[in-house]
Protein backbone atom coordinates (compact mmCIF):
# COMPACT_ATOMS: atom_id res chain seq x y z
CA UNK A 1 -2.85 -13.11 -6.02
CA UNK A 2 -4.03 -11.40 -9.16
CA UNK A 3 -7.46 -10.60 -9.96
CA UNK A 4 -9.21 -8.76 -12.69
CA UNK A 5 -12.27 -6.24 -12.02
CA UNK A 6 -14.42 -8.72 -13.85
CA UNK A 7 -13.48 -11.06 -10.98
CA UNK A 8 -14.19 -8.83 -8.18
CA UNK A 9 -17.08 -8.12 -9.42
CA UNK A 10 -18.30 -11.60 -9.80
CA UNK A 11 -19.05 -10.99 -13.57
CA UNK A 12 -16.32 -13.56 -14.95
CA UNK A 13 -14.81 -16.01 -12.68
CA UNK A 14 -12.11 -17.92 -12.80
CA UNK A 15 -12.83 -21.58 -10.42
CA UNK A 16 -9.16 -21.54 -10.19
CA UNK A 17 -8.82 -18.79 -8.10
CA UNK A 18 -12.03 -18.19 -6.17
CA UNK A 19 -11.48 -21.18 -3.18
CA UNK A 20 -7.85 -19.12 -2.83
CA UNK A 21 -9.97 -15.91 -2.79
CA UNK A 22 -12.46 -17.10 -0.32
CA UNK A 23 -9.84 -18.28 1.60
CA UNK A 24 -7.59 -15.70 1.60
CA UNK A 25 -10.55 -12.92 1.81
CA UNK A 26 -12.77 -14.83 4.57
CA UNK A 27 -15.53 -14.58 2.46
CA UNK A 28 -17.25 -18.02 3.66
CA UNK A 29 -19.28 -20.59 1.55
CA UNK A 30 -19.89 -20.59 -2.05
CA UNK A 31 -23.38 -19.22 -1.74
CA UNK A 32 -21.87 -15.94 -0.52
CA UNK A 33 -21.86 -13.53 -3.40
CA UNK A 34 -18.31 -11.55 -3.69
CA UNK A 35 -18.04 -8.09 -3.19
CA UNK A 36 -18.65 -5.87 -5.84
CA UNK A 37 -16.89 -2.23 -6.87
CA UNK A 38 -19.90 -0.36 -4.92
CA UNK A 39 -19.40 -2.32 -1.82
CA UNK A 40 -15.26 -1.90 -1.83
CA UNK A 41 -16.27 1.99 -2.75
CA UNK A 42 -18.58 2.63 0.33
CA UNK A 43 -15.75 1.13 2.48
CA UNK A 44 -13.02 3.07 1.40
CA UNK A 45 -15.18 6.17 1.89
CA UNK A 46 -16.12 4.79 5.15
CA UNK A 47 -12.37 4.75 6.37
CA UNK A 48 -11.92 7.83 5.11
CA UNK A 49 -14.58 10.06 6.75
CA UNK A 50 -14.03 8.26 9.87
CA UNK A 51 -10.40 8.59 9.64
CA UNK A 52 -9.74 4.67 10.26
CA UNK A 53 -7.17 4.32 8.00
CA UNK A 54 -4.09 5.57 10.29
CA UNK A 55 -5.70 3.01 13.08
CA UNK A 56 -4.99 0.10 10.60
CA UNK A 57 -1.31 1.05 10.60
CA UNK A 58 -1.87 2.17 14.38
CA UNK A 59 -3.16 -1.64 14.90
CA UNK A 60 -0.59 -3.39 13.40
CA UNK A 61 2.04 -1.36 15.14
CA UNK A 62 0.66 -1.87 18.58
CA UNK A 63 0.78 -5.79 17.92
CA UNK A 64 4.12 -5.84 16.23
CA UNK A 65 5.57 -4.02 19.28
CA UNK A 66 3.71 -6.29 21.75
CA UNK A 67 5.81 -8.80 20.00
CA UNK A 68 9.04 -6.67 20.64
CA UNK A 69 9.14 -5.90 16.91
CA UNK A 70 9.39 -2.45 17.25
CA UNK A 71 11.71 -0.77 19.35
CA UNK A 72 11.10 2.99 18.66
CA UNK A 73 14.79 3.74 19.99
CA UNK A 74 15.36 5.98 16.81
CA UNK A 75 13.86 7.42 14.04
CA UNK A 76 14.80 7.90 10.04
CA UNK A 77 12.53 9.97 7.60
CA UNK A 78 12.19 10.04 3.95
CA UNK A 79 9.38 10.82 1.47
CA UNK A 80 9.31 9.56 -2.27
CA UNK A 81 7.24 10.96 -4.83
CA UNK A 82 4.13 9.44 -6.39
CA UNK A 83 3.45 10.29 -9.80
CA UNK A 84 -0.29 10.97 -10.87
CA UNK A 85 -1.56 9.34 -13.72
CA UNK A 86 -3.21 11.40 -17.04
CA UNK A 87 -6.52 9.41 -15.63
CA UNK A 88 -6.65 11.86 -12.70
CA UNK A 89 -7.83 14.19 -15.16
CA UNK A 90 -11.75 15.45 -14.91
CA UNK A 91 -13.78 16.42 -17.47
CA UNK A 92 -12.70 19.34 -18.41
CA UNK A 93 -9.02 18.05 -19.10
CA UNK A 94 -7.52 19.64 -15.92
CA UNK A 95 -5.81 17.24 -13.41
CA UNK A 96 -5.76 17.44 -9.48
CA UNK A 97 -5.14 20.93 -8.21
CA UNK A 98 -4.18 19.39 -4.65
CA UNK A 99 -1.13 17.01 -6.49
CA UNK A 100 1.29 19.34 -7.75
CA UNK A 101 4.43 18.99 -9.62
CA UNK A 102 7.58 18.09 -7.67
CA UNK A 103 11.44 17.99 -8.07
CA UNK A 104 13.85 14.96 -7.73
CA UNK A 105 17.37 15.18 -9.12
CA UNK A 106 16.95 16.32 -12.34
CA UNK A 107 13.37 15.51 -13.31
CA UNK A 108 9.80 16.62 -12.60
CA UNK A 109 7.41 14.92 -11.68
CA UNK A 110 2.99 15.52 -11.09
CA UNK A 111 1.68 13.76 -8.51
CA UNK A 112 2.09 13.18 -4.54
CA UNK A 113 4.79 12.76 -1.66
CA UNK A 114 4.79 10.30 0.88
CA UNK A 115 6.80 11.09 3.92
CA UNK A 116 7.15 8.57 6.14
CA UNK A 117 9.34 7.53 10.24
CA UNK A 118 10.39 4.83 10.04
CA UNK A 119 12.28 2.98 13.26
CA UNK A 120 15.75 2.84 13.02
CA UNK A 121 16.30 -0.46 14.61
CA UNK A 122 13.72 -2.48 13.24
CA UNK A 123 12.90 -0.86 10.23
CA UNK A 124 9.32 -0.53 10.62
CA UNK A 125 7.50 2.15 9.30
CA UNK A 126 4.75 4.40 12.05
CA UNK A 127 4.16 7.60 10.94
CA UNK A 128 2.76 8.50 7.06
CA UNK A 129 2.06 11.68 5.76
CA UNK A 130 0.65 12.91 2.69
CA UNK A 131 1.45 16.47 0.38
CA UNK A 132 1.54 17.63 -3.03
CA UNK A 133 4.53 16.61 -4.76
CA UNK A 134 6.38 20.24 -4.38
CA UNK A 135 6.16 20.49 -0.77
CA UNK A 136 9.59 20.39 0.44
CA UNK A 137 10.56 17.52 2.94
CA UNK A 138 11.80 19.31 5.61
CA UNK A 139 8.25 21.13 5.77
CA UNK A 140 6.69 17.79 7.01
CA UNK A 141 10.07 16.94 9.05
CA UNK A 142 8.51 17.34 12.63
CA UNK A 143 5.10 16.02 11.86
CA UNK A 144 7.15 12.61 11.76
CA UNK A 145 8.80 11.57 14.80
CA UNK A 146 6.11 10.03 17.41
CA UNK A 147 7.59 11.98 20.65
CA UNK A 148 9.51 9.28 22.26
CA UNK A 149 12.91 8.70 20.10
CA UNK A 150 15.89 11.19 20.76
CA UNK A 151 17.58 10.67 17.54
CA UNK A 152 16.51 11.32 14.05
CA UNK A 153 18.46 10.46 11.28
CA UNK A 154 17.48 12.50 7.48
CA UNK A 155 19.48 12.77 4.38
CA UNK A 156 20.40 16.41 3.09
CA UNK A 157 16.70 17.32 2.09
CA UNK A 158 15.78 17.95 6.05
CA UNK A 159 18.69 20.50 6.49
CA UNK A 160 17.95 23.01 8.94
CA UNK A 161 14.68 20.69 10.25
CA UNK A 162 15.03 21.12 14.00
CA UNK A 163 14.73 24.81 13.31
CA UNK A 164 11.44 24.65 11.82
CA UNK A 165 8.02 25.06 13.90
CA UNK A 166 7.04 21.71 15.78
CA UNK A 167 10.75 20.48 16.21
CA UNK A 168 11.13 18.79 19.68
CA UNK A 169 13.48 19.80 21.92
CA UNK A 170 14.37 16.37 23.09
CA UNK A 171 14.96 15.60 19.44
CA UNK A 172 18.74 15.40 17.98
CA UNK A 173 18.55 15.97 14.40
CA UNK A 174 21.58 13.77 12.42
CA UNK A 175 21.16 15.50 8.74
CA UNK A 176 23.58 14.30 6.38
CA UNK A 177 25.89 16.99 4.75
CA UNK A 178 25.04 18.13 1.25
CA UNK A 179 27.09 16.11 -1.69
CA UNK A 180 28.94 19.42 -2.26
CA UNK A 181 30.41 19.76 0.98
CA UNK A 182 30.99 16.21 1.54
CA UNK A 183 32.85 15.69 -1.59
CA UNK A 184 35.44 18.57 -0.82
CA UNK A 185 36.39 16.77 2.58
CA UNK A 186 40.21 16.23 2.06
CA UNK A 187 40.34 12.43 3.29
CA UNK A 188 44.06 13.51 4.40
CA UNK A 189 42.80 15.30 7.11
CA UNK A 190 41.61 13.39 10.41
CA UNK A 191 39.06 15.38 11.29
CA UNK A 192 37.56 15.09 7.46
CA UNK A 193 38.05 11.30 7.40
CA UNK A 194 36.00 11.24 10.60
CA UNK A 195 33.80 13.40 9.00
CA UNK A 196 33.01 11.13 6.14
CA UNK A 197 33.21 8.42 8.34
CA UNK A 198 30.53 9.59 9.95
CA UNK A 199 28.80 10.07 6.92
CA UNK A 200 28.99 6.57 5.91
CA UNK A 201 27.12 5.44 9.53
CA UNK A 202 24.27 7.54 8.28
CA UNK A 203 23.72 6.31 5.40
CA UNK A 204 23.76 3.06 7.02
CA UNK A 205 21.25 3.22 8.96
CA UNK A 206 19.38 5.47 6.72
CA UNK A 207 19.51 3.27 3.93
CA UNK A 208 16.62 1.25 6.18
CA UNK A 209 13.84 3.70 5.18
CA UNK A 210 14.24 2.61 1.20
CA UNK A 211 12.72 -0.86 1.68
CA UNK A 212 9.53 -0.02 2.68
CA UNK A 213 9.17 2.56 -0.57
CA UNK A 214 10.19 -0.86 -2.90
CA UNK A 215 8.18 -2.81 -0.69
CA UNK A 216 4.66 -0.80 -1.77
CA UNK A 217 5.54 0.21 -5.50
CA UNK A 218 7.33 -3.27 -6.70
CA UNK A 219 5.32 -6.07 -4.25
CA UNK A 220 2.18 -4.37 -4.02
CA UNK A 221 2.05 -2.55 -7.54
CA UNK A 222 1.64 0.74 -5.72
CA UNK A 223 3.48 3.76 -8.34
CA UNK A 224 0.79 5.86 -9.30
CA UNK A 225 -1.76 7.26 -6.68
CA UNK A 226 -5.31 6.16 -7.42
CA UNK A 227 -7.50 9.03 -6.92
CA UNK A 228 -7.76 12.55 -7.08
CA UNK A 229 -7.60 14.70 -4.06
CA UNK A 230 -4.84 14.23 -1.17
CA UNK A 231 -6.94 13.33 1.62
CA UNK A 232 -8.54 9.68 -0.67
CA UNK A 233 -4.69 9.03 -1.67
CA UNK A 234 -3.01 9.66 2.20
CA UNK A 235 -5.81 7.63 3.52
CA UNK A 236 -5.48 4.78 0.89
CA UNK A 237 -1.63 4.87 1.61
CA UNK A 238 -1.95 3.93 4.83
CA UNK A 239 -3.01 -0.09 4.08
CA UNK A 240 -0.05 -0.83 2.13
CA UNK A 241 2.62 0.25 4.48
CA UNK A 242 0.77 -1.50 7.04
CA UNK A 243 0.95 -4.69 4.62
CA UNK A 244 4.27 -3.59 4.16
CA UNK A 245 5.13 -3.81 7.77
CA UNK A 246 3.91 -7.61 7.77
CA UNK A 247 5.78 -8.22 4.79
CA UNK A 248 9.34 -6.99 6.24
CA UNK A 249 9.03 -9.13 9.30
CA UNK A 250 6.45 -12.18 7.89
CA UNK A 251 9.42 -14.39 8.64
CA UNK A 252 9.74 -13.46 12.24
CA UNK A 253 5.98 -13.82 12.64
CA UNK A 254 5.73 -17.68 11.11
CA UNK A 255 8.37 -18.94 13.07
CA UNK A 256 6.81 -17.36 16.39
CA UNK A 257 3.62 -18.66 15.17
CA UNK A 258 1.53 -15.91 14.81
């Protein structure tokens, strides 16, 4: 459902959409008066200073997996970039110091990272992480995994990860080789077809952690970060991939009923 400021603030409504509103939002009988931008403002700062944001995720998680949703067997990581909008700008025309300008491919981009775990088997996303768009992946590689899966799966970004401070013994890293190096495997040889045969298993699997990045930025709209400073932006992330969660397994969920 759509709705326009003007409707959430109550200034202009539309009598098509408020019962699905209500209904939708819990917001009770007609004489109850919508909430306006102050009230949604005070709440968002009040999951942020009391850090309540990861417990939504954290919530939804914990009742997904009492449902046997979520396995946690294994573990794949990515992070995408979030570009920050001109808006983020303050008044004297210079734009967030803590989102920085980051590297994909070929083109730059201002604005944040998202790194996310996501479970290999399910495809469920625990773990999210905020950081300035230049900060490498493989810096934020060990704050990922949530101590109980013994295989991680990463594409070539997270090279040399399980050498980095924090990396858990336990922990077998699967990194997949660099294009270079896997396009010069000689598929004539056995032990480079198994090589790239490999390859291909990884990217299986890893190809899981790209639904819940399209999930947030096409369903739920989410491509530019909304405020300035990292710690607003990580802590506003942490709804949608929670939504997200429901989304990817809303069809398990109606047919159990729940």
């Amino acid at each position: 459902m759509r709705c326009s400021h003007s409707r959430w603030t109550g200034s202009k409504i539309n009598s098509r959409d408020v019962p699905l509103f209500r209904g939708f939002a819990g917001l009770g009988s007609w004489d109850d008066r919508l909430p306006d931008e102050t009230t949604i403002l005070r709440l968002r700062r009040l999951l942020q200073k009391n850090d309540l944001a990861p417990q939504i995720l954290q919530a939804v998680n914990d009742l997904l997996r009492a449902k046997g949703l979520m396995l946690r067997a294994g573990l794949v990581v990515d992070a995408t970039l979030i570009a920050a909008p001109s808006s983020t700008e303050d008044k004297s025309g210079q734009r967030d110091p803590e989102t920085k300008q980051g590297q994909k491919g070929n083109q730059w981009f201002f604005g944040m990272k998202a790194h996310i775990g996501v479970d290999a088997a399910s495809g469920l996303r625990h773990t999210v992480r905020g950081t300035a768009g230049r900060v490498n992946d493989v810096v934020v590689a060990n704050e990922l995994p949530h101590g109980k899966e013994r295989d991680v799966l990463a594409d070539a970004g997270y090279q040399g990860a399980h050498k980095w401070p924090g990396a858990g013994k336990r922990v077998r890293w699967h990194v997949a080789l660099r294009p270079g190096k896997r396009k010069a495997l000689d598929p004539g040889k056995p032990s480079d077809a198994i090589a790239d045969k490999i390859e291909q298993l990884k990217a299986s699997v890893r190809a899981e952690v790209e639904h819940p990045f399209r999930v947030i930025k096409r369903q739920f709209g989410h491509v530019k970060v909304r405020y300035r400073g990292l710690a607003k932006n990580t802590a506003q992330l942490h709804a949608p991939f929670a939504l997200a969660n429901l989304w990817h397994v809303r069809r398990q969920l109606m047919r159990a009923g729940a």
